[in-house]
PDB file of N, CA and C in Angstrom:
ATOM      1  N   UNK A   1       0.846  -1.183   0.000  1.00  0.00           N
ATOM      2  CA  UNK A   1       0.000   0.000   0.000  1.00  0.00           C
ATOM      3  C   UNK A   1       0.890   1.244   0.000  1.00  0.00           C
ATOM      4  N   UNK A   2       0.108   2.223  -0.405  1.00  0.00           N
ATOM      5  CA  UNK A   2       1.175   3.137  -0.714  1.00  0.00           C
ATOM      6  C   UNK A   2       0.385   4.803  -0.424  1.00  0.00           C
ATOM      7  N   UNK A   3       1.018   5.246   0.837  1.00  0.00           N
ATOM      8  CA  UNK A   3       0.170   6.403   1.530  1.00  0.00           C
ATOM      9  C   UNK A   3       0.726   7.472   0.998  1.00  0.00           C
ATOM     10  N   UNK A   4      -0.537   8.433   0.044  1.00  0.00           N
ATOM     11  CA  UNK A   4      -0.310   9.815   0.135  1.00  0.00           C
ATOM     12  C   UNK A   4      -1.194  10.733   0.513  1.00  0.00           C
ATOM     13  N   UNK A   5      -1.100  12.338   0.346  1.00  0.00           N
ATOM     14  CA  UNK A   5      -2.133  12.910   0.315  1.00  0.00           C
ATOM     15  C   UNK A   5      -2.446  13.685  -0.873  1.00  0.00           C
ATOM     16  N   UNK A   6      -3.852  13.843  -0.994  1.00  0.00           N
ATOM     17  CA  UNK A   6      -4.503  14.673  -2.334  1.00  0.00           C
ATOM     18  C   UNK A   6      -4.590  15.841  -2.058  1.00  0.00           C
ATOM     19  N   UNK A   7      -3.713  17.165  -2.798  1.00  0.00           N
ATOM     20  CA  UNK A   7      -3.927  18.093  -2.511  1.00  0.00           C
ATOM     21  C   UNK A   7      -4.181  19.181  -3.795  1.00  0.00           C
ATOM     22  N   UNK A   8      -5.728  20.074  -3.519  1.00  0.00           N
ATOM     23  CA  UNK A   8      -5.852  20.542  -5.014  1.00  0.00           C
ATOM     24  C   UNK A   8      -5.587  22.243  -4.576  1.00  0.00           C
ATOM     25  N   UNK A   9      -4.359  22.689  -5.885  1.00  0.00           N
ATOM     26  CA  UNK A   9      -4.356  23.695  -5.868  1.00  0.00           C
ATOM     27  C   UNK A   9      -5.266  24.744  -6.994  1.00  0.00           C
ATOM     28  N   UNK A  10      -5.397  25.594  -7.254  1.00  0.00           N
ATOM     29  CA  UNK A  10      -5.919  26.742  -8.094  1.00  0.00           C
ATOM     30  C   UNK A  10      -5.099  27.715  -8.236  1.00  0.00           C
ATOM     31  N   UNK A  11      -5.048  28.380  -9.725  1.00  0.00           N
ATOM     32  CA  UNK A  11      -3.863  29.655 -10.234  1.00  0.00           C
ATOM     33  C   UNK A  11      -4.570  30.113 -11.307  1.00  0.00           C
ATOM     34  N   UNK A  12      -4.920  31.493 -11.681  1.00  0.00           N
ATOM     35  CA  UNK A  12      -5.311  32.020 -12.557  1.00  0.00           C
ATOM     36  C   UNK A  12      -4.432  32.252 -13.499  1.00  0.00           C
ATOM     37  N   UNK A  13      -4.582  31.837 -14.977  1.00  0.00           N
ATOM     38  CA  UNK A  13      -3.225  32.185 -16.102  1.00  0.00           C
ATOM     39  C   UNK A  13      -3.986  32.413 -17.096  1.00  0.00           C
ATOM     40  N   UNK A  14      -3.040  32.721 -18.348  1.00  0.00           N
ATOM     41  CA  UNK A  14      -3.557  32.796 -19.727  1.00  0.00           C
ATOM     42  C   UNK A  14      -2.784  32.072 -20.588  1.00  0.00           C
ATOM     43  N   UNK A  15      -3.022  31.483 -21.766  1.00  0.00           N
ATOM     44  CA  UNK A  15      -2.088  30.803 -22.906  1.00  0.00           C
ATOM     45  C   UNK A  15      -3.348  31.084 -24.482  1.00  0.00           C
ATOM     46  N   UNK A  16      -2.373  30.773 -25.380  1.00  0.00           N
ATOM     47  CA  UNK A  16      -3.191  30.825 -26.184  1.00  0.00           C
ATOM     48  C   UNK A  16      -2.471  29.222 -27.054  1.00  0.00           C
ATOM     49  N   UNK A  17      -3.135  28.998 -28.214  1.00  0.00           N
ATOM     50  CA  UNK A  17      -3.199  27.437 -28.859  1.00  0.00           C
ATOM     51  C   UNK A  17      -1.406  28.107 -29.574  1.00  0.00           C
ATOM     52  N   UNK A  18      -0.474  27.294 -29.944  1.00  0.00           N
ATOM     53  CA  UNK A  18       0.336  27.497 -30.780  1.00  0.00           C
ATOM     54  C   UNK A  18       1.195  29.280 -30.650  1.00  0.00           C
ATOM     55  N   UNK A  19       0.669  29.976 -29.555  1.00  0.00           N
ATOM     56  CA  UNK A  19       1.480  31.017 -29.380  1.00  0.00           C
ATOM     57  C   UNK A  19       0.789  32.139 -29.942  1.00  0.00           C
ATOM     58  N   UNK A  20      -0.279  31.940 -30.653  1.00  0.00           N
ATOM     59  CA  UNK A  20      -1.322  32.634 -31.252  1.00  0.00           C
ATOM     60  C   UNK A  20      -1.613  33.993 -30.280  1.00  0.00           C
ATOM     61  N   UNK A  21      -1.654  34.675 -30.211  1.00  0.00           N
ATOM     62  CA  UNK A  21      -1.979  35.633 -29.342  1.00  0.00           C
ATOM     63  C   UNK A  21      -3.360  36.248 -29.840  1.00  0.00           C
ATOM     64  N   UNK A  22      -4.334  35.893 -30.945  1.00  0.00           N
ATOM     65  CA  UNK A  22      -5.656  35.947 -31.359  1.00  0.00           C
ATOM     66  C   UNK A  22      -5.927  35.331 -30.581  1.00  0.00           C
ATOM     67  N   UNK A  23      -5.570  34.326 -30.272  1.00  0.00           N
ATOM     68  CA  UNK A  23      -6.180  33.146 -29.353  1.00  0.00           C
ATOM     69  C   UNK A  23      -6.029  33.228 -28.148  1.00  0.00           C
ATOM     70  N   UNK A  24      -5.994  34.357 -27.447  1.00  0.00           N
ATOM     71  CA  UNK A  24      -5.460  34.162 -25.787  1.00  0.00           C
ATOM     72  C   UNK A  24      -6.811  34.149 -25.244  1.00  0.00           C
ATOM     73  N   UNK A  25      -6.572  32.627 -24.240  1.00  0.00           N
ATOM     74  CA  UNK A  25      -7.969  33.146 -23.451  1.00  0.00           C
ATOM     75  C   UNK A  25      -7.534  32.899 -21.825  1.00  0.00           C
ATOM     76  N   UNK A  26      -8.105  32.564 -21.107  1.00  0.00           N
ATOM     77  CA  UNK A  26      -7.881  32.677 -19.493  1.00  0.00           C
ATOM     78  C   UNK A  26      -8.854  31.860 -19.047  1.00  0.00           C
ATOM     79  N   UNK A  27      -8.040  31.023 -17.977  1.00  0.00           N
ATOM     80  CA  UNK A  27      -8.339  30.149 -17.153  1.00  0.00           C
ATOM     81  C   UNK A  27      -8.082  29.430 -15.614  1.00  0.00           C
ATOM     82  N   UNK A  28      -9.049  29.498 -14.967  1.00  0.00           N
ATOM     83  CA  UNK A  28      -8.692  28.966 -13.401  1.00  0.00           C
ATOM     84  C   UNK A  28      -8.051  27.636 -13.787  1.00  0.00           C
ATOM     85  N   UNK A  29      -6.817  27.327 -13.111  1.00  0.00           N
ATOM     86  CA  UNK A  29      -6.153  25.825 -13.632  1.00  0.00           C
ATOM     87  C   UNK A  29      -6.133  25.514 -12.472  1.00  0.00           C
ATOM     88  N   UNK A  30      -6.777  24.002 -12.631  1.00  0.00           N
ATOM     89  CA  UNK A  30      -7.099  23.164 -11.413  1.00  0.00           C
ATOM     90  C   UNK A  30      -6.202  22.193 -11.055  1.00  0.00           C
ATOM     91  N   UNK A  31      -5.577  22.170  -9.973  1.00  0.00           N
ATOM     92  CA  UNK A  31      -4.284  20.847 -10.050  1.00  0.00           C
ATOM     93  C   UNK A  31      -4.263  20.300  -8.386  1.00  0.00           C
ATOM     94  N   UNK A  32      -4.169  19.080  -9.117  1.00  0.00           N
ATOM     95  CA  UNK A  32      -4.384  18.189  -7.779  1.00  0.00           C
ATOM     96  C   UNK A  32      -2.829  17.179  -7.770  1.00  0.00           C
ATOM     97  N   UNK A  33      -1.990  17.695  -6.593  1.00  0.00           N
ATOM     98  CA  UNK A  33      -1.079  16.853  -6.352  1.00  0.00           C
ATOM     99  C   UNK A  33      -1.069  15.798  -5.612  1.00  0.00           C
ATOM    100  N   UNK A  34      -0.652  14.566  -5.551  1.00  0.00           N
ATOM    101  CA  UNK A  34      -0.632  13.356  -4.628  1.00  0.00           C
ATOM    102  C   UNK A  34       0.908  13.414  -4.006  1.00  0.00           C
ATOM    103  N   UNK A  35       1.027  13.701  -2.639  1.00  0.00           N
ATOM    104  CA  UNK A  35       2.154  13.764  -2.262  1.00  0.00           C
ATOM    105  C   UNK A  35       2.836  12.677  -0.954  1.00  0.00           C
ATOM    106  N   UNK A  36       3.817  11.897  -1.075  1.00  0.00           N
ATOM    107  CA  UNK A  36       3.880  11.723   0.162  1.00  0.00           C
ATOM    108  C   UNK A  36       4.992  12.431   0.951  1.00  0.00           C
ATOM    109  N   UNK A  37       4.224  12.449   2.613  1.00  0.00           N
ATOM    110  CA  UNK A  37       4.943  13.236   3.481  1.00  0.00           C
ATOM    111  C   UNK A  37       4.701  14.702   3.180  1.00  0.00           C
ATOM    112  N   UNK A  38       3.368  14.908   3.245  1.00  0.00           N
ATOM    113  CA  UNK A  38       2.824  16.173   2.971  1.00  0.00           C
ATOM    114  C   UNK A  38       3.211  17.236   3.461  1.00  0.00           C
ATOM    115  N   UNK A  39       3.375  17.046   5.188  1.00  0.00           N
ATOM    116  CA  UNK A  39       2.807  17.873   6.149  1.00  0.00           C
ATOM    117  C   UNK A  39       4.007  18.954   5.827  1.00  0.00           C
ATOM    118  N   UNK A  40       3.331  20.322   5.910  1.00  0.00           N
ATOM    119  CA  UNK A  40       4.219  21.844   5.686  1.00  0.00           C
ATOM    120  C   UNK A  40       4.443  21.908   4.485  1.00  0.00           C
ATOM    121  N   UNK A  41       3.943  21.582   3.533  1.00  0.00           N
ATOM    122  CA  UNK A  41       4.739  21.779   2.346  1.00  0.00           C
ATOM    123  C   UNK A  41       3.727  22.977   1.482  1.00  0.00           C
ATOM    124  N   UNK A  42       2.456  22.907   1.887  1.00  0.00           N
ATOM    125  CA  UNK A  42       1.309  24.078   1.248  1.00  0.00           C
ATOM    126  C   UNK A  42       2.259  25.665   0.821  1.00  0.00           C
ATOM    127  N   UNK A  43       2.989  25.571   1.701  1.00  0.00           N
ATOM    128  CA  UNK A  43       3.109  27.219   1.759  1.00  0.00           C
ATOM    129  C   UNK A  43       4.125  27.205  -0.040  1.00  0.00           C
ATOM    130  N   UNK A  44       5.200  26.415   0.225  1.00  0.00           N
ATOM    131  CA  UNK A  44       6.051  26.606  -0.760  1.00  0.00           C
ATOM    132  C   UNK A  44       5.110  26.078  -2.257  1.00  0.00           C
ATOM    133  N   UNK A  45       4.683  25.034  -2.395  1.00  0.00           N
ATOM    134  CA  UNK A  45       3.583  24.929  -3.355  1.00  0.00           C
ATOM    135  C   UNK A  45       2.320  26.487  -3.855  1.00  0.00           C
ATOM    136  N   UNK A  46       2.190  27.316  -2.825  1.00  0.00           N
ATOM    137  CA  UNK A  46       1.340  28.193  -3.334  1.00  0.00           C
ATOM    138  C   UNK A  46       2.443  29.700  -3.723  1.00  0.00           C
ATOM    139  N   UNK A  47       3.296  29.327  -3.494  1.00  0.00           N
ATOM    140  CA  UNK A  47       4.481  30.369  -3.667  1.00  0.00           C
ATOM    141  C   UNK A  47       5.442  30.256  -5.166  1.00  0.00           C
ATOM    142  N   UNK A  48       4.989  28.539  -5.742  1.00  0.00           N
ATOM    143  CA  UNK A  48       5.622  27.769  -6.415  1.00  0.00           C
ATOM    144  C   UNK A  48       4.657  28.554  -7.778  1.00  0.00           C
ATOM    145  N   UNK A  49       3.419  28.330  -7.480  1.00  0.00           N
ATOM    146  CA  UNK A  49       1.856  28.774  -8.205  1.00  0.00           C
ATOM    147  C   UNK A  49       1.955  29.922  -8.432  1.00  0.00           C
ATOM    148  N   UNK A  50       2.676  30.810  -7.121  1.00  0.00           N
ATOM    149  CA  UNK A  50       2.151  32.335  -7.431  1.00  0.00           C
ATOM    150  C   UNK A  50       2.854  33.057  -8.683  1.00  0.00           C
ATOM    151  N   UNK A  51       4.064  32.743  -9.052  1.00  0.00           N
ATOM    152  CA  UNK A  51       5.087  32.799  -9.661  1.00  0.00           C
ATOM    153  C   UNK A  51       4.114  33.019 -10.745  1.00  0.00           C
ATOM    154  N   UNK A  52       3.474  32.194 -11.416  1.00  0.00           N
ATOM    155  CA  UNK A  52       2.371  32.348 -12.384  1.00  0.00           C
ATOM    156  C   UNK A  52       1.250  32.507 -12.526  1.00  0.00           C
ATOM    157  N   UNK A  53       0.557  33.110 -11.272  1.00  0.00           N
ATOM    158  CA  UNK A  53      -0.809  33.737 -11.216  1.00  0.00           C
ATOM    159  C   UNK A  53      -0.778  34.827 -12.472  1.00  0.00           C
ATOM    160  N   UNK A  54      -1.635  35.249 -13.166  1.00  0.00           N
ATOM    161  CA  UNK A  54      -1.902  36.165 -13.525  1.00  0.00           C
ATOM    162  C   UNK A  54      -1.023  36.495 -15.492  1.00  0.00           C
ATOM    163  N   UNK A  55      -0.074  34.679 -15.735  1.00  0.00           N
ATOM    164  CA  UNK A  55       0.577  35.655 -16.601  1.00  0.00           C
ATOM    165  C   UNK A  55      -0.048  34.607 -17.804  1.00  0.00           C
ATOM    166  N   UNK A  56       0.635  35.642 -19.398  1.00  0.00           N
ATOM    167  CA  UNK A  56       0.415  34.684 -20.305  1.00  0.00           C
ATOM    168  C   UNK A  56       1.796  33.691 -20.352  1.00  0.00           C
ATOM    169  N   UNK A  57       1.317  32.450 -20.695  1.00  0.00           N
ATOM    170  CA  UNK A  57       2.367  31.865 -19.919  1.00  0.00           C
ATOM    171  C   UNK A  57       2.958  31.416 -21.641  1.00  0.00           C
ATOM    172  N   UNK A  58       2.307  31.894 -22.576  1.00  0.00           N
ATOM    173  CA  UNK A  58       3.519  31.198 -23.898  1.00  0.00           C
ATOM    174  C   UNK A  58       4.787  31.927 -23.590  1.00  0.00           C
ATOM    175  N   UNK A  59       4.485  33.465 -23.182  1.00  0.00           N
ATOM    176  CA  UNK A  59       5.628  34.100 -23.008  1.00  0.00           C
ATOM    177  C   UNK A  59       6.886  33.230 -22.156  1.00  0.00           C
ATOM    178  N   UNK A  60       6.591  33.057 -21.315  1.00  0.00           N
ATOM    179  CA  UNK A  60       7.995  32.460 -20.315  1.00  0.00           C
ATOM    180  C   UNK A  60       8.333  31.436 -21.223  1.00  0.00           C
ATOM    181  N   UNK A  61       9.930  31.644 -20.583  1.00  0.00           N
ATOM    182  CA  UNK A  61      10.842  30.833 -21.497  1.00  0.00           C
ATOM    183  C   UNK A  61      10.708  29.042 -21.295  1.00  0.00           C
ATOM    184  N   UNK A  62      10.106  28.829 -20.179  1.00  0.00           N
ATOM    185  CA  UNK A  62       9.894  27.812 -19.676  1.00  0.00           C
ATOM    186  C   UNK A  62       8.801  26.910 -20.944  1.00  0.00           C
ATOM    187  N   UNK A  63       7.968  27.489 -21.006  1.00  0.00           N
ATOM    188  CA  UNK A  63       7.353  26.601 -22.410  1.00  0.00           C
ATOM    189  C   UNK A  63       7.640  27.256 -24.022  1.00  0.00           C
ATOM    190  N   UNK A  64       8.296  28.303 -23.874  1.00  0.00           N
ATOM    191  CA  UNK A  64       8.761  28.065 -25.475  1.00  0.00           C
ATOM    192  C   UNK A  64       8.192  28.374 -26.561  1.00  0.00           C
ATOM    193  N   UNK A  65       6.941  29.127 -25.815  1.00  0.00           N
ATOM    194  CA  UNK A  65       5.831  29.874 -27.001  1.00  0.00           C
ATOM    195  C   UNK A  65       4.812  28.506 -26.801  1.00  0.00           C
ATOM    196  N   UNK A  66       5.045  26.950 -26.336  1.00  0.00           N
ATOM    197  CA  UNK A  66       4.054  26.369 -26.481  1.00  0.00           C
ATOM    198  C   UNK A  66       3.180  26.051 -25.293  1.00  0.00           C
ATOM    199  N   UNK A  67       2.300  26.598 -24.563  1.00  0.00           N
ATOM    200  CA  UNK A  67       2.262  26.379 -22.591  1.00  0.00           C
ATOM    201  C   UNK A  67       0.683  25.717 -23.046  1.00  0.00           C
ATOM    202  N   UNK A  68       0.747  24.663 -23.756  1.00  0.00           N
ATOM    203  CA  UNK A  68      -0.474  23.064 -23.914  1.00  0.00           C
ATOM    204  C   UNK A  68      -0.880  22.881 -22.291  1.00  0.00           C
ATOM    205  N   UNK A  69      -1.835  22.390 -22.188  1.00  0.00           N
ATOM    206  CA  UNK A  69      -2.151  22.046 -20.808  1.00  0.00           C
ATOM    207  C   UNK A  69      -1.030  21.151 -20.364  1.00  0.00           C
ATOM    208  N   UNK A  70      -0.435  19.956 -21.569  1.00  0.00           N
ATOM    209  CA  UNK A  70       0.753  19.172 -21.430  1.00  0.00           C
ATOM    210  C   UNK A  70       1.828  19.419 -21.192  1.00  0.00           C
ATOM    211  N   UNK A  71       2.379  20.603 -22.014  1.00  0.00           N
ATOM    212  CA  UNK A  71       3.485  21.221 -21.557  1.00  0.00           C
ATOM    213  C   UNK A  71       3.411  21.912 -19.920  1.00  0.00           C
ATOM    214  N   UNK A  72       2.552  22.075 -19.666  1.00  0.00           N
ATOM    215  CA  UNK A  72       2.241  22.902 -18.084  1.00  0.00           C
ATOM    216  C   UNK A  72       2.442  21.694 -17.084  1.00  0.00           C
ATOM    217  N   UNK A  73       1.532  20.808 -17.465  1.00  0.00           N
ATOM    218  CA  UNK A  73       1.461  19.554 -16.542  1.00  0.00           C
ATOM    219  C   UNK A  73       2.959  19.271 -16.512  1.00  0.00           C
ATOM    220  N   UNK A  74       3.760  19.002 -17.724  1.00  0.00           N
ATOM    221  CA  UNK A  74       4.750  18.482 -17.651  1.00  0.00           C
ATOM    222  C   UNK A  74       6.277  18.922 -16.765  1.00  0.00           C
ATOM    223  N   UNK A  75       5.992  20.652 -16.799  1.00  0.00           N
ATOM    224  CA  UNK A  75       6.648  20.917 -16.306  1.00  0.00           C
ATOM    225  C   UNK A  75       6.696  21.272 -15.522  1.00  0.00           C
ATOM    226  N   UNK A  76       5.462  21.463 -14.829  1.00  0.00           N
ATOM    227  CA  UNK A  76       5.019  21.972 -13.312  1.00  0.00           C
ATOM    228  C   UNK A  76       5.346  20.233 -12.340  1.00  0.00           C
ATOM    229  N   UNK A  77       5.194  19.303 -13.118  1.00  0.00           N
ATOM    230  CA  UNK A  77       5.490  17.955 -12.309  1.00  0.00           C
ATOM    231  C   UNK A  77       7.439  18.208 -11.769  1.00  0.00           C
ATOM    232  N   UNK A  78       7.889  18.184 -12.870  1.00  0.00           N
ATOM    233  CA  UNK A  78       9.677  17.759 -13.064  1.00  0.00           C
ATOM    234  C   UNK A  78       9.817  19.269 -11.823  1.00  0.00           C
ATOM    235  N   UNK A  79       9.283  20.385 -11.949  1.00  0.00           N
ATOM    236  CA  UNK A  79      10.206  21.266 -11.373  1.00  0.00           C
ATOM    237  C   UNK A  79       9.239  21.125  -9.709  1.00  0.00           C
ATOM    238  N   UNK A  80       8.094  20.495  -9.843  1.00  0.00           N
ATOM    239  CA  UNK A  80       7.620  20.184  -8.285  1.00  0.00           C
ATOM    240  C   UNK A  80       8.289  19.271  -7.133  1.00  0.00           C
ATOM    241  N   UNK A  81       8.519  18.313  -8.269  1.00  0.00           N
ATOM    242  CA  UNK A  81       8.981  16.990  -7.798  1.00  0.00           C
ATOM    243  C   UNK A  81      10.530  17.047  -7.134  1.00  0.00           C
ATOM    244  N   UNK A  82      11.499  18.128  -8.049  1.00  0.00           N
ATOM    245  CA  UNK A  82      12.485  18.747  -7.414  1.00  0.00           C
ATOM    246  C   UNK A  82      12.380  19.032  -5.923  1.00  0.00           C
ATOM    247  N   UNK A  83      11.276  20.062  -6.100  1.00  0.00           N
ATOM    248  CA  UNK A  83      11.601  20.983  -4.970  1.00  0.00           C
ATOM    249  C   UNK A  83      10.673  20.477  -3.615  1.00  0.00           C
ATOM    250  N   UNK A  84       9.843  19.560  -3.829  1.00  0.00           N
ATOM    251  CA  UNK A  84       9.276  18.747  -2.744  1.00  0.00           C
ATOM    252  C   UNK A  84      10.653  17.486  -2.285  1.00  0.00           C
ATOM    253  N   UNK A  85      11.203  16.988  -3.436  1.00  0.00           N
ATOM    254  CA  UNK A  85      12.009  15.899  -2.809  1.00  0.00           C
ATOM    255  C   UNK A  85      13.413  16.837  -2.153  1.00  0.00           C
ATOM    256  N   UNK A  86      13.508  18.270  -2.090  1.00  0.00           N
ATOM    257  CA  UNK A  86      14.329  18.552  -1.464  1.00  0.00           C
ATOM    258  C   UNK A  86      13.959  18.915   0.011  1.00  0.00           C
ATOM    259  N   UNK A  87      12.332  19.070   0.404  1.00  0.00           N
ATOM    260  CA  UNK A  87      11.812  18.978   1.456  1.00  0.00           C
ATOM    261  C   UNK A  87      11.217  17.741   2.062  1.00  0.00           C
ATOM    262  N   UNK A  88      12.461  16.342   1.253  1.00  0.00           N
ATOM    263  CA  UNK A  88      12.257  15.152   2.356  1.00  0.00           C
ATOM    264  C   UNK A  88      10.772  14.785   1.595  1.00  0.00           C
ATOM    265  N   UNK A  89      10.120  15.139   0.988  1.00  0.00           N
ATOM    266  CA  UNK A  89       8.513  14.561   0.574  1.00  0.00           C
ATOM    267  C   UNK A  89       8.911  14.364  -1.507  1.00  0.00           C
ATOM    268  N   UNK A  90       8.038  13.489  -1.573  1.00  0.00           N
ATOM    269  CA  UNK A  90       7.723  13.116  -2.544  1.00  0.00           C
ATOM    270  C   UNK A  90       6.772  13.305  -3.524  1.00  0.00           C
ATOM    271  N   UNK A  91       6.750  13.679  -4.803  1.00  0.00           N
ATOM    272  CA  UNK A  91       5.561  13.764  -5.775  1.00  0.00           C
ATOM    273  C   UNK A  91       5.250  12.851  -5.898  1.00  0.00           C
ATOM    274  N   UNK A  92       4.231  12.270  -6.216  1.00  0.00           N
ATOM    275  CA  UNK A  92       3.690  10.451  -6.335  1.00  0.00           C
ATOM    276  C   UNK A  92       3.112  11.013  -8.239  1.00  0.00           C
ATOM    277  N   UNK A  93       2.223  11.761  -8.069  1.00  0.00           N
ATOM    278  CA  UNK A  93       1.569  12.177  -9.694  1.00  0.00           C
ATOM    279  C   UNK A  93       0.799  13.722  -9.530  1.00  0.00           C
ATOM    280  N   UNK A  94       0.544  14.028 -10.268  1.00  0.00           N
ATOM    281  CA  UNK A  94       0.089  15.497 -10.460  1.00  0.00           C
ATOM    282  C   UNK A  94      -1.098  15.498 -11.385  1.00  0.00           C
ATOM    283  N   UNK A  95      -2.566  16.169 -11.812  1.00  0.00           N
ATOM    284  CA  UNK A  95      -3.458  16.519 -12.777  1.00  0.00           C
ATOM    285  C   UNK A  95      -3.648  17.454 -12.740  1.00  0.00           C
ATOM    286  N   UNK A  96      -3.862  18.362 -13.994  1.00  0.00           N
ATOM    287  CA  UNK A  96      -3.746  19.807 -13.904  1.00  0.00           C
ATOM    288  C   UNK A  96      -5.395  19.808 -15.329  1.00  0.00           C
ATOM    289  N   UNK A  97      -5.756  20.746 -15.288  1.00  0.00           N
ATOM    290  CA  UNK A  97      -7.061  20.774 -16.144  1.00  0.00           C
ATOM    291  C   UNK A  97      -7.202  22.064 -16.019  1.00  0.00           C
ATOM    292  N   UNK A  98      -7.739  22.586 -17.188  1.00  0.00           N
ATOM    293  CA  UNK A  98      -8.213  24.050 -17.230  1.00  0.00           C
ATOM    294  C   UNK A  98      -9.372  23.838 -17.794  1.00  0.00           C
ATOM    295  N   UNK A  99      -9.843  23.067 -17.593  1.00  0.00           N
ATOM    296  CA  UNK A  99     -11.838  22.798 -17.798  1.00  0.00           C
ATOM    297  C   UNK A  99     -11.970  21.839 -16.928  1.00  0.00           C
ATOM    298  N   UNK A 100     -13.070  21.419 -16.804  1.00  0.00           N
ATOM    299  CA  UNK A 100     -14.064  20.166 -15.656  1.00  0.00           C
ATOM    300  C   UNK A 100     -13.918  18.927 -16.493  1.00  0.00           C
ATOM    301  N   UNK A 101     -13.968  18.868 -17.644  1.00  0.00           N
ATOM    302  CA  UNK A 101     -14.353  17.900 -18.461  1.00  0.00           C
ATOM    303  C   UNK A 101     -13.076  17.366 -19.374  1.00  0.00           C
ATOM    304  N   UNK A 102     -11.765  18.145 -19.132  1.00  0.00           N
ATOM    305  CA  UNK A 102     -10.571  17.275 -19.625  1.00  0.00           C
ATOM    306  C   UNK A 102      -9.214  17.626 -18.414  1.00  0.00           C
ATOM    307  N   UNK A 103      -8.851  16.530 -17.813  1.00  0.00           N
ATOM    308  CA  UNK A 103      -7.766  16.382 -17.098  1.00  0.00           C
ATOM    309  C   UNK A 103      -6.622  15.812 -17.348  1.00  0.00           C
ATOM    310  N   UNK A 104      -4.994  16.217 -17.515  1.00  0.00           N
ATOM    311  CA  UNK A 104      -4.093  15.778 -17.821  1.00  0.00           C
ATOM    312  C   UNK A 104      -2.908  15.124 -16.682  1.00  0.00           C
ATOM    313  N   UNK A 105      -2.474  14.019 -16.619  1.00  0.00           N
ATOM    314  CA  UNK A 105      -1.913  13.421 -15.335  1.00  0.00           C
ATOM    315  C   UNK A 105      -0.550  13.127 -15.989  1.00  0.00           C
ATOM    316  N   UNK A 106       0.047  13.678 -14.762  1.00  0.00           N
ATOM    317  CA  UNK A 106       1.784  13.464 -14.829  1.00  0.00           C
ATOM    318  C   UNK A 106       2.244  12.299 -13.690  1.00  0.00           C
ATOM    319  N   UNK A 107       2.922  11.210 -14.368  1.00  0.00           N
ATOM    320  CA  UNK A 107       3.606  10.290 -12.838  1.00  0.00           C
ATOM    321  C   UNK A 107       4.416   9.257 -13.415  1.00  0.00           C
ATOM    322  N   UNK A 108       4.787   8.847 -12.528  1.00  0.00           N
ATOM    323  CA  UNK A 108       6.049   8.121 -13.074  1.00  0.00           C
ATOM    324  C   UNK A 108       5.635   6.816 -12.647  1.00  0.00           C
ATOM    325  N   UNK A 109       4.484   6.411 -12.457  1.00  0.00           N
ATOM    326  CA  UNK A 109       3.866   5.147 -11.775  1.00  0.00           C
ATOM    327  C   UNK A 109       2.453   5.603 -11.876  1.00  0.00           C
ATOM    328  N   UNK A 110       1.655   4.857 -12.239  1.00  0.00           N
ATOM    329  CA  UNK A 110       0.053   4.717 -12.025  1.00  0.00           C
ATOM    330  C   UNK A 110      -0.571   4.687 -10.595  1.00  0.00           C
ATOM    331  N   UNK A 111      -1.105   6.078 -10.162  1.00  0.00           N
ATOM    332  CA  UNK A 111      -1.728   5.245  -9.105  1.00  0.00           C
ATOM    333  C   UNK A 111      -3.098   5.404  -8.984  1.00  0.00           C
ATOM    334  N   UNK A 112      -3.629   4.105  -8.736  1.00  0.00           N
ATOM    335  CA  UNK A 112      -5.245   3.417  -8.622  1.00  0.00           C
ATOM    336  C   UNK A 112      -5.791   4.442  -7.279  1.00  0.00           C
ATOM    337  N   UNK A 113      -6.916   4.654  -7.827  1.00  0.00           N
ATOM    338  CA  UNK A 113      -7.730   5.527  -6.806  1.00  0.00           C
ATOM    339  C   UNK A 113      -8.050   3.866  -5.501  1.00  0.00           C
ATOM    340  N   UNK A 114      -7.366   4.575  -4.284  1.00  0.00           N
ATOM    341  CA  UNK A 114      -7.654   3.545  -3.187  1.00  0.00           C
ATOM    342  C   UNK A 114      -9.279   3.231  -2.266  1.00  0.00           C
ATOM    343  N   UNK A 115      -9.755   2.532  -1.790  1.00  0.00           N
ATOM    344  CA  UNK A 115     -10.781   1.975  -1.146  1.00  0.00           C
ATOM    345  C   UNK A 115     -11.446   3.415  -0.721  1.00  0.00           C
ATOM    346  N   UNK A 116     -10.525   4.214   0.077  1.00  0.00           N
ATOM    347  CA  UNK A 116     -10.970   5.427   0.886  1.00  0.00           C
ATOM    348  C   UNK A 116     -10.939   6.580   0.086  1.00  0.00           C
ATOM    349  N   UNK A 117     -11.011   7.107  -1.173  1.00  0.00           N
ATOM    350  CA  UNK A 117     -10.774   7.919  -2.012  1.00  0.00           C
ATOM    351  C   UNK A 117     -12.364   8.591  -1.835  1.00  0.00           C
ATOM    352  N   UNK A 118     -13.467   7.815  -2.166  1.00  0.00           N
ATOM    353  CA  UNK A 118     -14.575   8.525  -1.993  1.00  0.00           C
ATOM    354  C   UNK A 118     -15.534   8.870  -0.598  1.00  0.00           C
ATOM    355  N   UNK A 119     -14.426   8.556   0.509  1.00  0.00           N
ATOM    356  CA  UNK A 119     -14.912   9.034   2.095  1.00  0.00           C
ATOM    357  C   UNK A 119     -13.889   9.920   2.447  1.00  0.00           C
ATOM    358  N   UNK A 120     -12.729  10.411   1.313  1.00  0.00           N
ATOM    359  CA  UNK A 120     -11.711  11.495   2.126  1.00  0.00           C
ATOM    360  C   UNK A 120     -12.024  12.658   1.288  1.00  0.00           C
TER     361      UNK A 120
END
């Protein structure tokens, strides 16, 4: 068995499809991390987020003109996973979605929603 916790953050950003800047639109991005060895780690995670509240994110050099929900997921996992395993805790997987109805998951292992998932 394998214990973590589910934790969902929220960040307001903008991107547009292909760098398009016709296309910019804005979105609450919903992301739910599975972490183990949670405890204290909220603060640096919403500090991690704030960094990109508010921007268009093709701009940063970090995606390259391309900031896909994939590219976001992808790189919000690698540079989380850093900076949690330097606070002793672990990323287990990450989903990030900027709609209700499509979610994108980052992990380096599958993990199965457990017995207690729909009483926590």
């Amino acid at each position: 068995m394998i214990d973590y916790y589910k934790c969902q953050y929220h960040f307001n950003a903008s991107h547009s499809f292909d760098g398009n800047k016709e296309q910019v639109h804005s979105h609450t991005f919903t992301m739910i991390l599975y972490i183990r060895n949670h405890s204290g780690r909220d603060r640096m995670i919403e500090i991690f987020l704030g960094r990109y509240e508010g921007m268009y994110l093709n701009e940063l050099p970090c995606f390259a003109g391309n900031a896909s929900i994939e590219a976001i997921g992808d790189y919000f996992y690698e540079q989380l996973k850093i900076k949690l395993s330097e606070l002793n805790a672990e990323l287990m997987q990450l989903d990030i979605g900027d709609t209700p109805l499509g979610v994108y998951q980052v992990c380096d292992r599958i993990l199965l929603p457990t017995v207690n998932e729909k009483r926590s």
